[in-house]
Protein backbone atom coordinates (compact mmCIF):
# COMPACT_ATOMS: atom_id res chain seq x y z
CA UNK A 1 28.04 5.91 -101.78
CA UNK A 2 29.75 2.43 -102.25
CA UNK A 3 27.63 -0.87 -102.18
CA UNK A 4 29.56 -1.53 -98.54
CA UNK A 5 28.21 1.28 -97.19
CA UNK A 6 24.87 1.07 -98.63
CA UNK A 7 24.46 -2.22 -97.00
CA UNK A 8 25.73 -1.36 -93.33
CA UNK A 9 23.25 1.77 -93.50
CA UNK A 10 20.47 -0.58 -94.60
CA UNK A 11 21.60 -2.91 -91.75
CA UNK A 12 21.86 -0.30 -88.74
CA UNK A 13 18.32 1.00 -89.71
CA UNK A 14 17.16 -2.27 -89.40
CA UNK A 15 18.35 -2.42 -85.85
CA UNK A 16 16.86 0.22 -85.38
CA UNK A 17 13.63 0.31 -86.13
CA UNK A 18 13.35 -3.74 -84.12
CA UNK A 19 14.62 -1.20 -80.85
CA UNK A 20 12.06 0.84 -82.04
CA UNK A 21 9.25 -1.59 -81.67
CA UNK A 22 10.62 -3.25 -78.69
CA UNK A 23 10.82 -0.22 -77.02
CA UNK A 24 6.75 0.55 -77.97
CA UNK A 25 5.58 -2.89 -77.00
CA UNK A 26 7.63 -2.40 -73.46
CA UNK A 27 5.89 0.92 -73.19
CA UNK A 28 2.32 -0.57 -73.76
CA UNK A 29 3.36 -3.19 -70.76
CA UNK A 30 4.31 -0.60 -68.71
CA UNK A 31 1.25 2.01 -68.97
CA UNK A 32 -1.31 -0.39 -66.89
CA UNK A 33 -4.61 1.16 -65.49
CA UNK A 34 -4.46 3.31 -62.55
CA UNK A 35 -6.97 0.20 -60.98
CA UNK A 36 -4.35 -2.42 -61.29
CA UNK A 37 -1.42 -0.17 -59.83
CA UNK A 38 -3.27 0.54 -56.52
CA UNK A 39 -5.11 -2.54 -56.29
CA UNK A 40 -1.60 -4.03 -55.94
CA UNK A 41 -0.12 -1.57 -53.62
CA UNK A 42 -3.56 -1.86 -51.30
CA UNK A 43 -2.40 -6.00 -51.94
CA UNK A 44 1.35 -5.57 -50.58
CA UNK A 45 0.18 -3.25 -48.19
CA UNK A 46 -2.08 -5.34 -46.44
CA UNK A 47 -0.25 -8.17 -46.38
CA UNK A 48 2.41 -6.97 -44.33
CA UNK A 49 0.29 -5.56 -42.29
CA UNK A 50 -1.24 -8.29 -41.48
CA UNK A 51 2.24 -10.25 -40.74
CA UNK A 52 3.40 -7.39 -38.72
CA UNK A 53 0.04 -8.08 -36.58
CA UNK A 54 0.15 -11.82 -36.35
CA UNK A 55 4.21 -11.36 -35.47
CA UNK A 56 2.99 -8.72 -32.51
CA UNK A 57 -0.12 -10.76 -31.24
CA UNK A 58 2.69 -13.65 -31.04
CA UNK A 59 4.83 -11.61 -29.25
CA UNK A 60 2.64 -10.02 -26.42
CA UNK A 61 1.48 -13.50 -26.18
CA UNK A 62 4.73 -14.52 -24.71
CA UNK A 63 4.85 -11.10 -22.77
CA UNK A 64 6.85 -9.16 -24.35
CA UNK A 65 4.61 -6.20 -24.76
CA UNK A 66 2.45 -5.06 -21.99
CA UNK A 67 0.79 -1.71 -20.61
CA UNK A 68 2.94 0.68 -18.56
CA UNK A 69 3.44 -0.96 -15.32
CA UNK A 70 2.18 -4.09 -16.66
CA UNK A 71 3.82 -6.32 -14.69
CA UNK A 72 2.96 -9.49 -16.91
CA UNK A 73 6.34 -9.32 -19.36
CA UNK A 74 8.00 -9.33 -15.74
CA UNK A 75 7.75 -13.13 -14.63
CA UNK A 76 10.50 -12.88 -12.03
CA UNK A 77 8.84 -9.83 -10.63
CA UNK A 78 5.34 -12.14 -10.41
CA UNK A 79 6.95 -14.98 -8.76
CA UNK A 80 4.69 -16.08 -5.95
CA UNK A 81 6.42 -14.45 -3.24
CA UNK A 82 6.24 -15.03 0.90
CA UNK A 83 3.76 -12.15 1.75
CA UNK A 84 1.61 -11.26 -1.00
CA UNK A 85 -0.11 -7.57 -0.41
CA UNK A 86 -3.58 -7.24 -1.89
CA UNK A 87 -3.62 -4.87 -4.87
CA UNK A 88 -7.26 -4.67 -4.66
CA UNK A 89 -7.96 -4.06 -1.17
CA UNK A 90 -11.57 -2.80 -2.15
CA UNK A 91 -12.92 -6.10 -3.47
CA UNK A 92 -16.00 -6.56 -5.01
CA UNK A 93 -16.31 -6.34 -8.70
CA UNK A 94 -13.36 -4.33 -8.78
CA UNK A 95 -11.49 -7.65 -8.50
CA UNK A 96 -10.83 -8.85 -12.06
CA UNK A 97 -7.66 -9.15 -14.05
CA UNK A 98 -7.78 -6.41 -15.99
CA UNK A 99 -8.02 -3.97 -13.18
CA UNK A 100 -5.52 -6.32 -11.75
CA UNK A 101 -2.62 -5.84 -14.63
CA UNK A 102 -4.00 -1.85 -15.24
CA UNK A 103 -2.63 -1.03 -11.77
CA UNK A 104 0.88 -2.50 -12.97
CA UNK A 105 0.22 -5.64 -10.36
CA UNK A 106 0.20 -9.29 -10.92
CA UNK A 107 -2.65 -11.84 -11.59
CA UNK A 108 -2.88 -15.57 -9.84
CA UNK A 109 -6.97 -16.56 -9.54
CA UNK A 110 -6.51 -19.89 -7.41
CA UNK A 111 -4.05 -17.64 -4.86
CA UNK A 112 -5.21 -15.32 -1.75
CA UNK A 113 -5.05 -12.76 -2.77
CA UNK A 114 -5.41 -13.19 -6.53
CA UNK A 115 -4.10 -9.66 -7.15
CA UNK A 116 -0.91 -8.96 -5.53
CA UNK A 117 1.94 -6.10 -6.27
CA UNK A 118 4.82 -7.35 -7.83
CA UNK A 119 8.21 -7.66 -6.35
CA UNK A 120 10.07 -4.35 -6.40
CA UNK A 121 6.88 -1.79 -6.66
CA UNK A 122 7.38 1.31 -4.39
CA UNK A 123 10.91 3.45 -3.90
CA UNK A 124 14.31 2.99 -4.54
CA UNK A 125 16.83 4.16 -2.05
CA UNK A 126 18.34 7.29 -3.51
CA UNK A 127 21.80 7.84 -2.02
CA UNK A 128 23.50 6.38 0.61
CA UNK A 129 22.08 6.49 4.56
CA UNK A 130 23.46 9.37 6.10
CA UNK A 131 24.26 9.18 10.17
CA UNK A 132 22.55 12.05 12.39
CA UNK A 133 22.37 12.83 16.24
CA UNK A 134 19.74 10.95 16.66
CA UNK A 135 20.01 8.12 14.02
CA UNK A 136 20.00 7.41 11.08
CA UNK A 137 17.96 9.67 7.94
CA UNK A 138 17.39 8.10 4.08
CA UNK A 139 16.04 9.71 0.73
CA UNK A 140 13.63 7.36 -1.46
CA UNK A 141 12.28 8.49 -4.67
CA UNK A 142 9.32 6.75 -5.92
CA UNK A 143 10.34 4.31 -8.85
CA UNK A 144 8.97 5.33 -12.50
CA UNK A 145 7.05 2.74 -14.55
CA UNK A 146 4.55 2.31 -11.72
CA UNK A 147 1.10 3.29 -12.61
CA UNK A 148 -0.39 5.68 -10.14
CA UNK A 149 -3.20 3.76 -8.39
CA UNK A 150 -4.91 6.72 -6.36
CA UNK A 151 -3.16 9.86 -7.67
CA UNK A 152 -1.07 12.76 -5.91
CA UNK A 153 2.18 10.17 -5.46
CA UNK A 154 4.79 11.66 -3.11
CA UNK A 155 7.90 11.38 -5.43
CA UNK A 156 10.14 11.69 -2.69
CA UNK A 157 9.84 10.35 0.64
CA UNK A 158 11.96 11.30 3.47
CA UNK A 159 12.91 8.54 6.49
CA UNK A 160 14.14 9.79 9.95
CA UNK A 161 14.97 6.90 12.15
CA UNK A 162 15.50 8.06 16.16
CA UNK A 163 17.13 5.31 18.11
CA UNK A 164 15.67 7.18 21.07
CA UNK A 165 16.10 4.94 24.18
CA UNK A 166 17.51 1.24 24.09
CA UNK A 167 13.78 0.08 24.28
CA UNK A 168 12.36 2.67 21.90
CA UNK A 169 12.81 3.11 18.01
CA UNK A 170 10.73 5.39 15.75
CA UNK A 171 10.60 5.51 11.88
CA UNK A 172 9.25 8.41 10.57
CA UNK A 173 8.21 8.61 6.56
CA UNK A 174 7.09 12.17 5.53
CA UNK A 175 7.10 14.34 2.84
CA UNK A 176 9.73 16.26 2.91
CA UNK A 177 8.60 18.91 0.54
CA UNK A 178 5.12 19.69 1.28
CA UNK A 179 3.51 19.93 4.88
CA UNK A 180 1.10 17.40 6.00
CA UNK A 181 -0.85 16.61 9.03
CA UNK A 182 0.70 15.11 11.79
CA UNK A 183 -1.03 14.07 15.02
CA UNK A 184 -0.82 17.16 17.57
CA UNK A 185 0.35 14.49 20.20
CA UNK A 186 3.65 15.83 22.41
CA UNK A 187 5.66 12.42 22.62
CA UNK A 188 9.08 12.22 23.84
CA UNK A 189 11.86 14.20 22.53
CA UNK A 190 15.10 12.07 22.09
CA UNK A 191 18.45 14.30 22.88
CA UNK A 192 20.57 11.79 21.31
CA UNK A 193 21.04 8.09 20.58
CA UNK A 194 20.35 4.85 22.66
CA UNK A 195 24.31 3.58 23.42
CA UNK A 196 22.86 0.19 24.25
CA UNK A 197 19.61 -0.28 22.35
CA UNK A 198 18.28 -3.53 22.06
CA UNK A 199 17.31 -3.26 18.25
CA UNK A 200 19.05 -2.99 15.21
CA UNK A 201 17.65 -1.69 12.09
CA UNK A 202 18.91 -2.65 8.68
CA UNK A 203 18.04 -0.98 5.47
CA UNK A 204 17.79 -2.53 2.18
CA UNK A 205 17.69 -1.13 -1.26
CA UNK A 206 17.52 -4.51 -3.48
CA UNK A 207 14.59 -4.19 -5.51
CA UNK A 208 13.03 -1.48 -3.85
CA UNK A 209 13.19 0.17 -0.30
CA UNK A 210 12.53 -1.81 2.96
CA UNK A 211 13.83 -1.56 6.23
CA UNK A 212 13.85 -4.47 8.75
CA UNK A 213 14.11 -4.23 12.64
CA UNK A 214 15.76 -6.89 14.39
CA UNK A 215 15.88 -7.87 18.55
CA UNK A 216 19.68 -7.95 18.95
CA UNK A 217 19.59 -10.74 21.78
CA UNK A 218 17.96 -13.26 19.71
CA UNK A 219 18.84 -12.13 15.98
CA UNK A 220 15.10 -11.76 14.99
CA UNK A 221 13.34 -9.73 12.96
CA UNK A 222 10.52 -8.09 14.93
CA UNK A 223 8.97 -6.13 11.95
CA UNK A 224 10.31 -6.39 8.27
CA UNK A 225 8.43 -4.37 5.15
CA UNK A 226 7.42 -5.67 1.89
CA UNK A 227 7.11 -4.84 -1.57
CA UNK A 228 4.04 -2.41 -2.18
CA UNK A 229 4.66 0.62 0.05
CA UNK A 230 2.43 3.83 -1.51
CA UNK A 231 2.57 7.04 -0.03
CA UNK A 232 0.54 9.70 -1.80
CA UNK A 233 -1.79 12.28 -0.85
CA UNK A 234 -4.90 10.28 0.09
CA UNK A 235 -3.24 7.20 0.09
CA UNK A 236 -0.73 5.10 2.72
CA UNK A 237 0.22 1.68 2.57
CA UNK A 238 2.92 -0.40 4.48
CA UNK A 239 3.18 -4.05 5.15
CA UNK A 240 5.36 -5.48 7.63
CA UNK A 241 6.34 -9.13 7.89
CA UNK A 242 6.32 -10.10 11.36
CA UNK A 243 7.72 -12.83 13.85
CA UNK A 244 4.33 -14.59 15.90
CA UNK A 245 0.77 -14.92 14.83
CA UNK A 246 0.57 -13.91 18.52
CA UNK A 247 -0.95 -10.67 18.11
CA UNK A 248 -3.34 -8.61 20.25
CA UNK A 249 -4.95 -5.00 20.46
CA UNK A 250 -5.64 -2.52 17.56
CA UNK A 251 -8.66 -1.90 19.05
CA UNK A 252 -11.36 -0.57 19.67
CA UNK A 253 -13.42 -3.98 18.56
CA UNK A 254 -16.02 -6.12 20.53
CA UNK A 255 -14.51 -9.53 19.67
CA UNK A 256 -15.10 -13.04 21.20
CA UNK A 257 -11.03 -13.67 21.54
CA UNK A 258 -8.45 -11.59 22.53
CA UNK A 259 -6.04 -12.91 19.86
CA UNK A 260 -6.41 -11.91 16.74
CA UNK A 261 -6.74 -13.66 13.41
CA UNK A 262 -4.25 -13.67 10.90
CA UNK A 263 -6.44 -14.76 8.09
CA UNK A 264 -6.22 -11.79 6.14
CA UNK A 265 -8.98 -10.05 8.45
CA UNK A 266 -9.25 -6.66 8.12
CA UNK A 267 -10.01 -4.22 11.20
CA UNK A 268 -11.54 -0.94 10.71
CA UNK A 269 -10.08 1.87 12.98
CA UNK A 270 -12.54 4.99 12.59
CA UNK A 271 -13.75 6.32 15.77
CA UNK A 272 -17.63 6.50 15.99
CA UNK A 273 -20.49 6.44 18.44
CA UNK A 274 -21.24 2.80 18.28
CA UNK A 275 -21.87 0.62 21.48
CA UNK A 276 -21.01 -2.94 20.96
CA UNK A 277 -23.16 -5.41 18.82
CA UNK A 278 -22.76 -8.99 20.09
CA UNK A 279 -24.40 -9.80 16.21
CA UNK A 280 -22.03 -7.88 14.64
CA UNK A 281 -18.63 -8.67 15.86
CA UNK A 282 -15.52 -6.81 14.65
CA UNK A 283 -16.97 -3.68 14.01
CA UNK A 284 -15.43 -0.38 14.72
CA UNK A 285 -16.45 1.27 18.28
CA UNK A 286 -15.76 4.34 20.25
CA UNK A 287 -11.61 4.44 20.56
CA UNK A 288 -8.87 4.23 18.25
CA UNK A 289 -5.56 2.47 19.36
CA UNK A 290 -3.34 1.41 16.36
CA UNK A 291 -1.25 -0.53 18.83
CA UNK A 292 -0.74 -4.23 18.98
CA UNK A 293 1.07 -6.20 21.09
CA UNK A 294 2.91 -9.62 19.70
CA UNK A 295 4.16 -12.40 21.75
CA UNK A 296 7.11 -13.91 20.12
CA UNK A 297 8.06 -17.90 19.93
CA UNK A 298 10.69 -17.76 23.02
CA UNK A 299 7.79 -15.93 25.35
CA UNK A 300 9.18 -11.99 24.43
CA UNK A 301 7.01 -9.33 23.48
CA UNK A 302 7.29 -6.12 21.45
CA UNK A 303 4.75 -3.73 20.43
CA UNK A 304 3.91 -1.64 17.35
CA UNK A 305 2.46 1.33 17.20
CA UNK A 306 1.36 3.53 14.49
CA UNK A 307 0.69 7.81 15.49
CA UNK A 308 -1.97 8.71 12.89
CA UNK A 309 -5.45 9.55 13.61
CA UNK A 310 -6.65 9.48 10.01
CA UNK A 311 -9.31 6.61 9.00
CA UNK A 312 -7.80 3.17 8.99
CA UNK A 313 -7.73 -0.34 8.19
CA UNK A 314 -5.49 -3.50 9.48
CA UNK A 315 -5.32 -6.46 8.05
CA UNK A 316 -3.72 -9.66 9.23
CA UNK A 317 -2.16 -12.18 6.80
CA UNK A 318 -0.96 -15.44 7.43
CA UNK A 319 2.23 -15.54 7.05
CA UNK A 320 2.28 -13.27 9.35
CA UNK A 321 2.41 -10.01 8.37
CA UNK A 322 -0.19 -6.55 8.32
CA UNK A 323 -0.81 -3.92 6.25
CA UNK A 324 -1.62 -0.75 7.12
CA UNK A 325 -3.93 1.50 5.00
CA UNK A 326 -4.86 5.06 6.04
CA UNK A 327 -6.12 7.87 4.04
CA UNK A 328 -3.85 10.70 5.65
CA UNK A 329 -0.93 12.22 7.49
CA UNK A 330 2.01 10.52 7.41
CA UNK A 331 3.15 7.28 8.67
CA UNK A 332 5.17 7.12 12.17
CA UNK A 333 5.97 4.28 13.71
CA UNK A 334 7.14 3.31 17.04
CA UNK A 335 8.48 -0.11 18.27
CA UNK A 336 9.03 -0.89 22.24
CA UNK A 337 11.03 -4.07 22.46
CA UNK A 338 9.73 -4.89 25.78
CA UNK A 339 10.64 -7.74 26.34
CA UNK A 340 7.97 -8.30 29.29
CA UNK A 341 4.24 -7.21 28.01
CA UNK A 342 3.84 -5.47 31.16
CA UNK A 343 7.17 -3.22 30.19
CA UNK A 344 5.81 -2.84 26.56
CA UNK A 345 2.69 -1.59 27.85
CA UNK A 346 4.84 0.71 30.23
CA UNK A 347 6.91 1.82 27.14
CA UNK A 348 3.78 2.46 25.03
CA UNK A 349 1.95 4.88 27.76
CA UNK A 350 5.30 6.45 28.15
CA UNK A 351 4.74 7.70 24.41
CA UNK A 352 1.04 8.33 24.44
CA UNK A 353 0.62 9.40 28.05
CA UNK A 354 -0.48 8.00 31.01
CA UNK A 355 -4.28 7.70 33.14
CA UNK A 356 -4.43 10.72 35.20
CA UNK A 357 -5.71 9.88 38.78
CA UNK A 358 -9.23 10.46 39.28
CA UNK A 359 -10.50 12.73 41.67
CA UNK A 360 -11.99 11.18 44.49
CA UNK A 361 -15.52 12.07 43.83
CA UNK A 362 -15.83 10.60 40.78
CA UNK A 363 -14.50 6.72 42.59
CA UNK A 364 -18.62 6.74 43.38
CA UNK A 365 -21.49 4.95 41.73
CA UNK A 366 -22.37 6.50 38.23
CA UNK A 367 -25.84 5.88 36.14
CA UNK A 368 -25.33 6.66 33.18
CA UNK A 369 -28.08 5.28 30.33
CA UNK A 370 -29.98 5.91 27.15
CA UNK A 371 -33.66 6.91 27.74
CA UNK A 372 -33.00 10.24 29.82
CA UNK A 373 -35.43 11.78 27.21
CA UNK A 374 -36.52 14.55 29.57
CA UNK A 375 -35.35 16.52 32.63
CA UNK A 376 -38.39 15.10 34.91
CA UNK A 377 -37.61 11.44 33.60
CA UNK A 378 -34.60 12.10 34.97
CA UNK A 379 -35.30 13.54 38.50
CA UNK A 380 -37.57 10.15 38.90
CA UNK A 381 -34.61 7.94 38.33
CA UNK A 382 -32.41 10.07 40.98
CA UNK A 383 -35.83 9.57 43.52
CA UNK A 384 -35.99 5.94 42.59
CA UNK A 385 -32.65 5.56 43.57
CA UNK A 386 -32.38 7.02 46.58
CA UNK A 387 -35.44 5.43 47.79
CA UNK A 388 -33.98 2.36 47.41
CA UNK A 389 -31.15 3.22 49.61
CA UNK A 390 -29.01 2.79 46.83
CA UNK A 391 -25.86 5.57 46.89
CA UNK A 392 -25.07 7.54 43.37
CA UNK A 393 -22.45 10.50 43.12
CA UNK A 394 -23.80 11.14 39.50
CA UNK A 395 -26.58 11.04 36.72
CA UNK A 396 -25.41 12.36 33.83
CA UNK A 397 -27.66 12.21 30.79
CA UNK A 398 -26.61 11.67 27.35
CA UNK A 399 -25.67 14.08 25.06
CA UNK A 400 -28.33 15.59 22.73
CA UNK A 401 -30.80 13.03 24.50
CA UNK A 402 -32.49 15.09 27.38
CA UNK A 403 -35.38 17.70 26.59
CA UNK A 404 -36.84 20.21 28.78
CA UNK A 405 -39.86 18.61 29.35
């Protein structure tokens, strides 16, 4: 081999073996302890966990994250509205916020109520109206995103509206799909539509379903709804805005006024037998009569009234408005638009029937008390009474109260 190319072998194993050695020390770099390799990972790991957390936390701070039917990344749907509808009806310690935002409504503690349902919650208008003999009928479907509050929602809802004499309007909502009680009451049977009715009824579908019904002479609205309608199988709600805090009946109640307060009082409408209390006021008596009467501001009058005999309340808000709250059957309104409250009360009896005239024995003096504990107790009160000259057609003892004695 020639010196020249002794020299470049000499030279490329040089190279060589300094690759060589390079290569081994980058080797020895690179083969750390198992310890140091996942003691970083656990290290990168954690911090981006950690700034994936803080970015979140940021986040639902401002909203943007909430519970299904959370209504608090909604602050458009929380704006204080007119009416607000109580989402916690029940009270108590049930009222907090975090029952409040679980039920998908919206939180305010210095308001009344502090838990209200936010605008939009309820049904959505699915379809257009469709015309019938008899008025008008219209499909809802209950919105999704809307926490169930109570269980067994009616998805859809079904609205029949009967413009059944120009004084008279009815609005049914019913489940169209599955059978449920209705009150065994025969009420008039409408063979067409009112030509000349003095109501109109407009339905809306922004936001969520409501219907409104107007007097036609004075462009008013007698009876609008609001946001939070629920219909489910234990369950009815419906809150109507209305024209007058003038508003009287929904009885039976041993009050000290005939008008009633719109304070957001509640009235409980469960028949029972309990004679009046004058140191209990309010409380729920003998009859049930979801009916009220309501004077409007130009001295016209229009009455409300709701067929269902299922346990009730009624309460009265200021603005004014009520809410109705059963626990069954379905809910049926009717509306008589008077305009005289002597020809709403007409129009009302026409619907639920009228007294029957009393036979002419029974026009005489009746005694009728507690204390008839036996049948010779009450003998000596019949004795007592005619000895005193005093006339009596009848002594009839209470129920369950007389013994054989």
């Amino acid at each position: 081999m020639s010196q020249t190319g002794k020299k470049g072998l000499a030279q490329y194993r040089s190279i060589n073996e300094d690759d060589e050695e390079t290569l081994a020390l980058r080797g020895r770099r690179q083969r750390r302890s198992p310890v140091c390799i996942w003691g970083s990972f656990f290290a990168l790991m954690t911090g981006t966990l950690v700034f994936i957390g803080a970015t979140f936390a940021l986040l639902a701070g401002f909203g943007f994250f909430s519970a299904p039917g959370d209504a608090r990344g909604n602050e458009t749907a929380c704006e204080l509205p007119n009416v607000r509808v109580n989402c916690i009806p029940e009270g108590g310690r049930s009222e907090t916020e975090d029952v409040c935002l679980e039920r998908g409504c919206c939180w305010a503690k210095e308001e009344t109520p502090s838990c209200f349902y936010p605008k939009g919650f309820g049904y959505a208008v699915d379809g257009q109206p469709a015309d019938t003999s008899t008025g008008k009928t219209v499909n809802l479907t209950r919105k999704t995103g809307q926490p169930s509050q109570y269980g067994g929602d009616i998805k859809t809802v079904r609205v029949d509206i009967f413009y059944e004499t120009s004084y008279r309007l009815r609005v049914k909502l019913w489940d169209p799909r599955k059978k449920r009680y209705e009150v065994p009451l025969p009420t008039p049977e409408p063979q067409g539509q009112a030509s000349n009715p003095l109501y109109k009824v407009s339905i809306s579908r922004e936001d969520s379903f409501s219907f409104t019904v107007q007097r036609t002479s004075a462009s008013r609205d007698i009876f609008s709804t609001a946001t939070g309608l629920i219909l489910s199988s234990q369950y009815l709600q419906l809150t109507g805005i209305l024209p007058s805090d003038n508003i009287y009946g929904l009885g039976e109640h041993a009050m000290d006024r005939f008008k009633l307060l719109t304070n957001n009082s509640v009235l409980t409408l469960f028949s029972r037998d309990q004679p009046p209390n004058p140191d209990k006021p309010g409380q729920n008596l003998y009859g049930v009569h979801p009916f009220y009467l309501c004077m409007e501001q130009d001295g016209s009058s229009h009455g409300v009234f709701l067929l269902n005999s299922n346990a009730m309340e009624i309460e009265l808000g200021p603005l004014p408005s009520v809410t109705y709250r059963t626990i069954g059957g379905i809910l049926d309104f009717y509306f008589f638009l008077g305009p005289s409250p002597e020809a709403v009360v007409q129009q009302y009896t026409e619907v639920i029937g009228r007294p029957f005239m009393p036979p002419y024995w029974s026009l005489g003096f009746h005694l009728c008390r507690w204390g008839y504990d036996t049948a010779n107790n009450t003998l000596k009160v019949v004795e007592r009474m005619r000895d005193s000259g005093i006339p009596q057609i009848m002594c009839p003892p209470q129920q369950g109260r007389t013994g054989s004695g």
